[in-house]
PDB file of N, CA and C in Angstrom:
ATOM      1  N   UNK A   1       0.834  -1.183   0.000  1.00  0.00           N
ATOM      2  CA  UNK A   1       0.000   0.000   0.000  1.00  0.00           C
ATOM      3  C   UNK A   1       0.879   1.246   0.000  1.00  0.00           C
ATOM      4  N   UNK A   2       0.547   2.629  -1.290  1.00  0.00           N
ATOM      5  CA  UNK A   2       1.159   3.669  -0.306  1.00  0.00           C
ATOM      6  C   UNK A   2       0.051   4.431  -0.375  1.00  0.00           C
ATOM      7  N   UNK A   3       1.027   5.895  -0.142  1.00  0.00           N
ATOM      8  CA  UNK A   3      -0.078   7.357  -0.188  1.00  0.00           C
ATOM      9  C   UNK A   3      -0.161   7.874  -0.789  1.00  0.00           C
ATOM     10  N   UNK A   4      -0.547   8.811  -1.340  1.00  0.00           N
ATOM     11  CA  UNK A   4      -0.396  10.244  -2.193  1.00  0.00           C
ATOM     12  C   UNK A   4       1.003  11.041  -1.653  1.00  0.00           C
ATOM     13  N   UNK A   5       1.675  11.192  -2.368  1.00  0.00           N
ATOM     14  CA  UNK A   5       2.696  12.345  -1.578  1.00  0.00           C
ATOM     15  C   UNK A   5       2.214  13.654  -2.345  1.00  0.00           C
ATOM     16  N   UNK A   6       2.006  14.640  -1.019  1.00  0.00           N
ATOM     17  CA  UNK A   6       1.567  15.832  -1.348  1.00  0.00           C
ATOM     18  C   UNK A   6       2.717  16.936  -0.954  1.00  0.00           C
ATOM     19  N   UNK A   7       4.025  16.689  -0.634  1.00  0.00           N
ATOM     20  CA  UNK A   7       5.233  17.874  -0.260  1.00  0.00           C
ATOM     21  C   UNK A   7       6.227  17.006  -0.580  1.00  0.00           C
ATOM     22  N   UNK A   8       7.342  17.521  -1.784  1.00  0.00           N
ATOM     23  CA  UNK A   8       8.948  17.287  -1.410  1.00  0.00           C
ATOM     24  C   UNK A   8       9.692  18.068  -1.071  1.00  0.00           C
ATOM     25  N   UNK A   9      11.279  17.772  -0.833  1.00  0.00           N
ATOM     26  CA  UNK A   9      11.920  18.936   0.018  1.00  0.00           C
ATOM     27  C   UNK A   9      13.197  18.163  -0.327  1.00  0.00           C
ATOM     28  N   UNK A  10      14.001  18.536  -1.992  1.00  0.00           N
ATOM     29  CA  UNK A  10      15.154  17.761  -1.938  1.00  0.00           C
ATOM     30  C   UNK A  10      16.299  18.332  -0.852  1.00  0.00           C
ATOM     31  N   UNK A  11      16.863  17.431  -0.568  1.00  0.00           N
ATOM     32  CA  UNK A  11      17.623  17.483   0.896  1.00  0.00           C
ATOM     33  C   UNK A  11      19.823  17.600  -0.157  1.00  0.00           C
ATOM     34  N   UNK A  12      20.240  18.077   0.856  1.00  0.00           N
ATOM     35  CA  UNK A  12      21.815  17.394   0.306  1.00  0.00           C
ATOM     36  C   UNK A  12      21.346  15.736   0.400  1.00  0.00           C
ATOM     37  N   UNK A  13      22.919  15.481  -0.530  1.00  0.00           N
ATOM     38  CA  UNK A  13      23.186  14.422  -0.832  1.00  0.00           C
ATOM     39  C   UNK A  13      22.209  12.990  -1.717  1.00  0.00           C
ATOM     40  N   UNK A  14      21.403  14.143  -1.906  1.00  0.00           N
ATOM     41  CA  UNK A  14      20.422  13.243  -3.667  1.00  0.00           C
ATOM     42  C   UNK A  14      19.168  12.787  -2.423  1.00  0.00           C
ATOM     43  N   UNK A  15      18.719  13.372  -0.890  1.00  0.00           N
ATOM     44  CA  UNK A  15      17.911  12.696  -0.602  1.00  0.00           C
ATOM     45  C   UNK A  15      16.609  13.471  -0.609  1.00  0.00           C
ATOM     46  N   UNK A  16      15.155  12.615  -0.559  1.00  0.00           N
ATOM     47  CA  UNK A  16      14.064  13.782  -0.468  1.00  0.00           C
ATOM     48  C   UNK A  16      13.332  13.490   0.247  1.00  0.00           C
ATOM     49  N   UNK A  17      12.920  14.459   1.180  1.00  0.00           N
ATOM     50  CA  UNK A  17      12.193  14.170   2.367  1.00  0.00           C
ATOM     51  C   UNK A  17      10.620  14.321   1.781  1.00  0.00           C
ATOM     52  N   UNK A  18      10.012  13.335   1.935  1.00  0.00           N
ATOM     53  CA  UNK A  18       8.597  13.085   1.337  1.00  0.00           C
ATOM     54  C   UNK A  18       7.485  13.235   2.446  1.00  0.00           C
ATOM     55  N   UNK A  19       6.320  14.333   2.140  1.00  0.00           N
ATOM     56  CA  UNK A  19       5.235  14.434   2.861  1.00  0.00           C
ATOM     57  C   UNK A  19       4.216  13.410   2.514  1.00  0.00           C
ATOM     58  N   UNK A  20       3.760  12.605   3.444  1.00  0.00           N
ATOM     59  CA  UNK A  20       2.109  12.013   2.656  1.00  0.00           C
ATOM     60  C   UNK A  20       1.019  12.489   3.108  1.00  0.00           C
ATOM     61  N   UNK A  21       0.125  11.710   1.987  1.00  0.00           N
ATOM     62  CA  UNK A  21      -1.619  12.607   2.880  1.00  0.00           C
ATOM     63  C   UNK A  21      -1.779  12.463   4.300  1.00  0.00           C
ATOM     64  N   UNK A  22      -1.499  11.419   4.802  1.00  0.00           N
ATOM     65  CA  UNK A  22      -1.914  11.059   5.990  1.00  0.00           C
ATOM     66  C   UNK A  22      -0.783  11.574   7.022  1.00  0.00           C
ATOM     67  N   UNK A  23       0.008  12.653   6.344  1.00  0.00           N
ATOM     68  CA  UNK A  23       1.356  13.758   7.319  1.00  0.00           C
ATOM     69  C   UNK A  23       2.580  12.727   7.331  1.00  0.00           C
ATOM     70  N   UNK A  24       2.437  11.775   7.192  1.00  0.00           N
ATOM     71  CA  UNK A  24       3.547  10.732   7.430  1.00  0.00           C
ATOM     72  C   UNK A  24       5.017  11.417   6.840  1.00  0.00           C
ATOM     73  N   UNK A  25       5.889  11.504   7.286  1.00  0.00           N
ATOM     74  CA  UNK A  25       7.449  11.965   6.297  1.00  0.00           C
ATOM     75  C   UNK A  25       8.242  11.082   6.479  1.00  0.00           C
ATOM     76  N   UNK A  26       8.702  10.834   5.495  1.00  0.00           N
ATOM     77  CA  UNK A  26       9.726   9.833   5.021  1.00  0.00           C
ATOM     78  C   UNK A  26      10.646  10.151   4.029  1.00  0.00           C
ATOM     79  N   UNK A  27      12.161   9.522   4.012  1.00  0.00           N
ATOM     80  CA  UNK A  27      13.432   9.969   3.506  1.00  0.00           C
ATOM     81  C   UNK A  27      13.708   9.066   2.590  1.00  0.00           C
ATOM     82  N   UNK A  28      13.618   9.318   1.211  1.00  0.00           N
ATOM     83  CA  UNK A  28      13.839   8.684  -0.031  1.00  0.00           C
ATOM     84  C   UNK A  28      15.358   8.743  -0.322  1.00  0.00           C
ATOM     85  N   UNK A  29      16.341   7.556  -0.485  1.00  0.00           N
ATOM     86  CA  UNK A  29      17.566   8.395  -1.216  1.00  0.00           C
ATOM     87  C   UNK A  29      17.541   7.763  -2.748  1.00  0.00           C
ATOM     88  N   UNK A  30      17.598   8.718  -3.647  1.00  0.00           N
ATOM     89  CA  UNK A  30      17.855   8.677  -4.824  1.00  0.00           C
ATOM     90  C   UNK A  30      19.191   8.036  -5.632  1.00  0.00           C
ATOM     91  N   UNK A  31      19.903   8.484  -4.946  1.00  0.00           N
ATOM     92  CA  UNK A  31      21.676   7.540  -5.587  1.00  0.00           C
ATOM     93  C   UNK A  31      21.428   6.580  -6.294  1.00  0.00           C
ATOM     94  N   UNK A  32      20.784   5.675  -5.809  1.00  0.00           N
ATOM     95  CA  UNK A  32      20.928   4.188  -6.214  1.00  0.00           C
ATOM     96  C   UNK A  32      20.514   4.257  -7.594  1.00  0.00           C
ATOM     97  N   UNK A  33      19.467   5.632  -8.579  1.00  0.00           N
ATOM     98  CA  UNK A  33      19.356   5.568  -9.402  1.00  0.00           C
ATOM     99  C   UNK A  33      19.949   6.534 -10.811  1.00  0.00           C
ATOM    100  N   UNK A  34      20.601   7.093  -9.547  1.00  0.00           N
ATOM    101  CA  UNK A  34      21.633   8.134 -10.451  1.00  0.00           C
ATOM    102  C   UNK A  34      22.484   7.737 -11.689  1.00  0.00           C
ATOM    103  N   UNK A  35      22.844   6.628 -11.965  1.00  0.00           N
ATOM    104  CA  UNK A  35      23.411   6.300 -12.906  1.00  0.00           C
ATOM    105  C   UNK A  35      22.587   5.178 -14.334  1.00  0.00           C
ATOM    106  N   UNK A  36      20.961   5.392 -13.904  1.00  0.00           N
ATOM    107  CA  UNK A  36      19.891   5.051 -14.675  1.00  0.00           C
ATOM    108  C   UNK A  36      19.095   6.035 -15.738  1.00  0.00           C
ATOM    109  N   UNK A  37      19.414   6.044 -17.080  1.00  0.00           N
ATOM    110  CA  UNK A  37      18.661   6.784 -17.845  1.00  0.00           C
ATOM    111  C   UNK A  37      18.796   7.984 -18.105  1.00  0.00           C
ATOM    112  N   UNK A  38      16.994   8.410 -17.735  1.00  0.00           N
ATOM    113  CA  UNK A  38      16.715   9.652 -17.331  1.00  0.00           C
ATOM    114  C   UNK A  38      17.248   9.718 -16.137  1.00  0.00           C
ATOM    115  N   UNK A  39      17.386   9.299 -15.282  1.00  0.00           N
ATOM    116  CA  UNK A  39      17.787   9.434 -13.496  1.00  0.00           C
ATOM    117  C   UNK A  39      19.367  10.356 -13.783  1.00  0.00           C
ATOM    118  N   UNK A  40      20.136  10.000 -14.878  1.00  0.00           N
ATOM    119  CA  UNK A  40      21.314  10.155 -14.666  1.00  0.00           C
ATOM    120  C   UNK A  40      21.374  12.162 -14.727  1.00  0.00           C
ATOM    121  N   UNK A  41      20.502  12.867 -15.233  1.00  0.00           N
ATOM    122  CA  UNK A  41      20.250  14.570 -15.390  1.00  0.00           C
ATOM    123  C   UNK A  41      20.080  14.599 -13.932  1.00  0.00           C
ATOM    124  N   UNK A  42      19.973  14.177 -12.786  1.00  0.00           N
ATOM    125  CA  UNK A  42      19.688  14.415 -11.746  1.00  0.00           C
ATOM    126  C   UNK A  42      21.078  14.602 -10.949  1.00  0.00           C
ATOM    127  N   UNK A  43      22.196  13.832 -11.217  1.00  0.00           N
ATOM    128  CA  UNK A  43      23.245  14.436 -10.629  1.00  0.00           C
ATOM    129  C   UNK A  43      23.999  15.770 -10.562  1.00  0.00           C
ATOM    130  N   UNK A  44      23.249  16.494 -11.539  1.00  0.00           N
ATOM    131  CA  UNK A  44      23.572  18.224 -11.448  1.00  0.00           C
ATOM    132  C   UNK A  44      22.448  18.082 -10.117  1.00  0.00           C
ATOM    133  N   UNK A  45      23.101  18.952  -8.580  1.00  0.00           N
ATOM    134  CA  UNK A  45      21.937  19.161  -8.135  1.00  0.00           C
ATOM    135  C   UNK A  45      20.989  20.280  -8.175  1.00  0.00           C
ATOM    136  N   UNK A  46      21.239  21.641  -9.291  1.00  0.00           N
ATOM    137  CA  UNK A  46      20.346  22.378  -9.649  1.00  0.00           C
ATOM    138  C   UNK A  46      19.007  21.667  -9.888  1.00  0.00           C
ATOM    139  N   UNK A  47      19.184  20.769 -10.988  1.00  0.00           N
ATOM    140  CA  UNK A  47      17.969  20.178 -11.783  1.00  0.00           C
ATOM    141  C   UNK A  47      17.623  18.936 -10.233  1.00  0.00           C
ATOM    142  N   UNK A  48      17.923  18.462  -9.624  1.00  0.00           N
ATOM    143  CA  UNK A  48      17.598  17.316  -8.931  1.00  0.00           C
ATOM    144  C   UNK A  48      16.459  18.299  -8.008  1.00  0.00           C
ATOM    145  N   UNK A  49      16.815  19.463  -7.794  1.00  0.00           N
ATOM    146  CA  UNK A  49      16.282  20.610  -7.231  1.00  0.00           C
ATOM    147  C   UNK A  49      14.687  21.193  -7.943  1.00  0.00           C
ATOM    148  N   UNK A  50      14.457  20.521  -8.854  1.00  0.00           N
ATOM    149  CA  UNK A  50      13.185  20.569  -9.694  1.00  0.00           C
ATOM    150  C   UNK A  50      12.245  19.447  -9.296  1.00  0.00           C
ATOM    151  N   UNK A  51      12.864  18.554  -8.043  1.00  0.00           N
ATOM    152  CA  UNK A  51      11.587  17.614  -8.127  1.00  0.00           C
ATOM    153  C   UNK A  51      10.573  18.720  -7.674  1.00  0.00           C
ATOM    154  N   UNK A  52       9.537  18.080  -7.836  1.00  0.00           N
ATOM    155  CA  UNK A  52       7.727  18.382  -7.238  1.00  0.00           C
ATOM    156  C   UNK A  52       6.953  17.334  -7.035  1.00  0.00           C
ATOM    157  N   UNK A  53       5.514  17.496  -6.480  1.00  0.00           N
ATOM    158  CA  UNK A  53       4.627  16.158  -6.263  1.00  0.00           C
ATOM    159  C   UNK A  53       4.206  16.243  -7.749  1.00  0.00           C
ATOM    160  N   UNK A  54       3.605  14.851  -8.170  1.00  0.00           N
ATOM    161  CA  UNK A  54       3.123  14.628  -9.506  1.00  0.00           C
ATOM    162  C   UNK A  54       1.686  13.272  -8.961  1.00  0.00           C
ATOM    163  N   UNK A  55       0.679  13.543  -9.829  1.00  0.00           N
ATOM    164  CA  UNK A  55       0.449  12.687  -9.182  1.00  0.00           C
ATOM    165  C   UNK A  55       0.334  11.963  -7.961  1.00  0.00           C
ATOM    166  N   UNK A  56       0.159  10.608  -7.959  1.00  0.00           N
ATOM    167  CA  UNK A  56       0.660  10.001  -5.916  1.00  0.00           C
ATOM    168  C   UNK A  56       2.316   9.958  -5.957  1.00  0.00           C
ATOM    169  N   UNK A  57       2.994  10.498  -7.140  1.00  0.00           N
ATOM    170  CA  UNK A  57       4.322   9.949  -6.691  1.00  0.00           C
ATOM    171  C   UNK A  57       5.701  12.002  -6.485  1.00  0.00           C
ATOM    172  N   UNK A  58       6.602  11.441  -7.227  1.00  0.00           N
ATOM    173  CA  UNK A  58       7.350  12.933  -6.992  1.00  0.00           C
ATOM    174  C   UNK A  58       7.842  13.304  -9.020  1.00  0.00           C
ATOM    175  N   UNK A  59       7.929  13.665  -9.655  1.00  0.00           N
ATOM    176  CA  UNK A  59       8.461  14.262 -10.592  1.00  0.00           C
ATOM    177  C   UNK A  59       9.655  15.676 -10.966  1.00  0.00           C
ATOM    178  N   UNK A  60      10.541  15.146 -11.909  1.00  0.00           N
ATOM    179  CA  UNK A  60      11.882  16.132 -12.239  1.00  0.00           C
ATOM    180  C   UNK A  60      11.090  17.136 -13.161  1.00  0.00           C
ATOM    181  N   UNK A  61      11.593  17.799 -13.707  1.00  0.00           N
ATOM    182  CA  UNK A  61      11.785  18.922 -14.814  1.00  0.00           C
ATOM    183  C   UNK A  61      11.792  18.105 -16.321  1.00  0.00           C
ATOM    184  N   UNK A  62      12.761  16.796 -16.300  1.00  0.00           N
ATOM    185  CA  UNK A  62      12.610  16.352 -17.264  1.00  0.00           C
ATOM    186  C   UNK A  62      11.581  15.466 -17.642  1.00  0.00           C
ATOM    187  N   UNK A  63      10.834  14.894 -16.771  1.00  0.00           N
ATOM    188  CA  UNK A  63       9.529  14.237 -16.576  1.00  0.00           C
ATOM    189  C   UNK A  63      10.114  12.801 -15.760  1.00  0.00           C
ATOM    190  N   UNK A  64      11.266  12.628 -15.733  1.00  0.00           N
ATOM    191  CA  UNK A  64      11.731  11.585 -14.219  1.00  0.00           C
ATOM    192  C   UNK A  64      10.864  11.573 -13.386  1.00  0.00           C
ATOM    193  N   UNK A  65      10.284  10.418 -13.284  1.00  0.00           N
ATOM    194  CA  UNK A  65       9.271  10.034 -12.208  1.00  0.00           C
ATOM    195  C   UNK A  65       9.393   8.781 -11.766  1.00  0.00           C
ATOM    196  N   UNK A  66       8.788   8.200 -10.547  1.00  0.00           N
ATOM    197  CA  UNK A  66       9.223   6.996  -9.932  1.00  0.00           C
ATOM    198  C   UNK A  66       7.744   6.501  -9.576  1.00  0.00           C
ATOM    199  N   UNK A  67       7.684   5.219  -9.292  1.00  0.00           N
ATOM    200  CA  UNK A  67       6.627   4.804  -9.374  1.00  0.00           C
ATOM    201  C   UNK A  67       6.304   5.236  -7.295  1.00  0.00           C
ATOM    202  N   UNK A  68       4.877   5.327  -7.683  1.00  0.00           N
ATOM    203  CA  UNK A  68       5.206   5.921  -6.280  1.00  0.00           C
ATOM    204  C   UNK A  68       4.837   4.742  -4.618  1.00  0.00           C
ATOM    205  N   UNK A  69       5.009   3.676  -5.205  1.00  0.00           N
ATOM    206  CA  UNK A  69       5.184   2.101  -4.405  1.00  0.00           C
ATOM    207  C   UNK A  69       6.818   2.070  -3.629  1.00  0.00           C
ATOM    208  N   UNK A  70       7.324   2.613  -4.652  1.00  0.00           N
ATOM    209  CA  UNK A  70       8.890   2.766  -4.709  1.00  0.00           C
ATOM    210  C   UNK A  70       9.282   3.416  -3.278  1.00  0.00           C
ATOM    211  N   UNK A  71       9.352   4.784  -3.592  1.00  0.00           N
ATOM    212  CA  UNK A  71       9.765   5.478  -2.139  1.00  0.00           C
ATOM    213  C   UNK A  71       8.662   5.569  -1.197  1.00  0.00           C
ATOM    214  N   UNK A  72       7.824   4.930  -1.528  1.00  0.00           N
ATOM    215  CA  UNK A  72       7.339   4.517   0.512  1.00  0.00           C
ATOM    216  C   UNK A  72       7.571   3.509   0.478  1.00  0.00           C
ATOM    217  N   UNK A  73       7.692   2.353   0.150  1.00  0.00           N
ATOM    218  CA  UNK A  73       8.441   1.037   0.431  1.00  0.00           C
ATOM    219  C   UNK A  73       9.803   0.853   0.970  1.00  0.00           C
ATOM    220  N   UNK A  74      10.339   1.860   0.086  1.00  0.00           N
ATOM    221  CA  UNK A  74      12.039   2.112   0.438  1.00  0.00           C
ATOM    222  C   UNK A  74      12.528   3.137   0.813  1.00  0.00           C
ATOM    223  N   UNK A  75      11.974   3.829   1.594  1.00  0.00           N
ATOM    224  CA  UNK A  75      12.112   4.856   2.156  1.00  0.00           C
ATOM    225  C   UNK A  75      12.279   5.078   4.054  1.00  0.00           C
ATOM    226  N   UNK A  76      13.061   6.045   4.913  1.00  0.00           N
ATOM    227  CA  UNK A  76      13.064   5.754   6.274  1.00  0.00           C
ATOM    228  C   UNK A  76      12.373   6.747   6.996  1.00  0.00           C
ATOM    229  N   UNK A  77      11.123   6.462   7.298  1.00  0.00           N
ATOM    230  CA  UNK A  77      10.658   7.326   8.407  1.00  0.00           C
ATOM    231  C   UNK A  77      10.955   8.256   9.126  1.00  0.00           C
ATOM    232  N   UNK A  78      10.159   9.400   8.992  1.00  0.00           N
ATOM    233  CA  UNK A  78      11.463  10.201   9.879  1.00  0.00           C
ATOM    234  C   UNK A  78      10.201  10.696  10.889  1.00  0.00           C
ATOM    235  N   UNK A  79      10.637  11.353  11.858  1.00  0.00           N
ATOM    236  CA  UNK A  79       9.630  11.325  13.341  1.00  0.00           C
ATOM    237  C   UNK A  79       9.394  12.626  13.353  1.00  0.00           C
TER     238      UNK A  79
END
């Protein structure tokens, strides 16, 4: 199951702190896909700096998007 994410907040070091509907925040790190595709425009961190909510999930500038099962599954809670 996830949520809607309705706030991001890219963080240093490629991570993004994710709001859900239900307020929940949780810490996505991106790295692991930095050297995938489209993922790879994200290591400038100007542009990594373009995510937004899309949808239930988060979206780049270039239309990089992740499925949004992804970072609440693999993602760490934050309090």
């Amino acid at each position: 199951m996830y949520l809607k994410v309705t706030d991001v907040q890219p963080k240093p070091d490629y991570i993004l702190l994710l709001t859900y509907a239900n307020a929940e925040k949780k810490q996505f790190d991106v790295k692991p896909y930095l050297d995938r595709g489209i993922f790879k425009a994200l290591k400038d961190p100007n542009f990594f700096s373009t995510v937004r909510p899309c949808f239930d999930s988060v979206q780049w500038a270039n239309k990089a998007d992740i499925d949004p099962e992804t970072p609440y599954e693999d993602s760490i809670k934050v309090n």
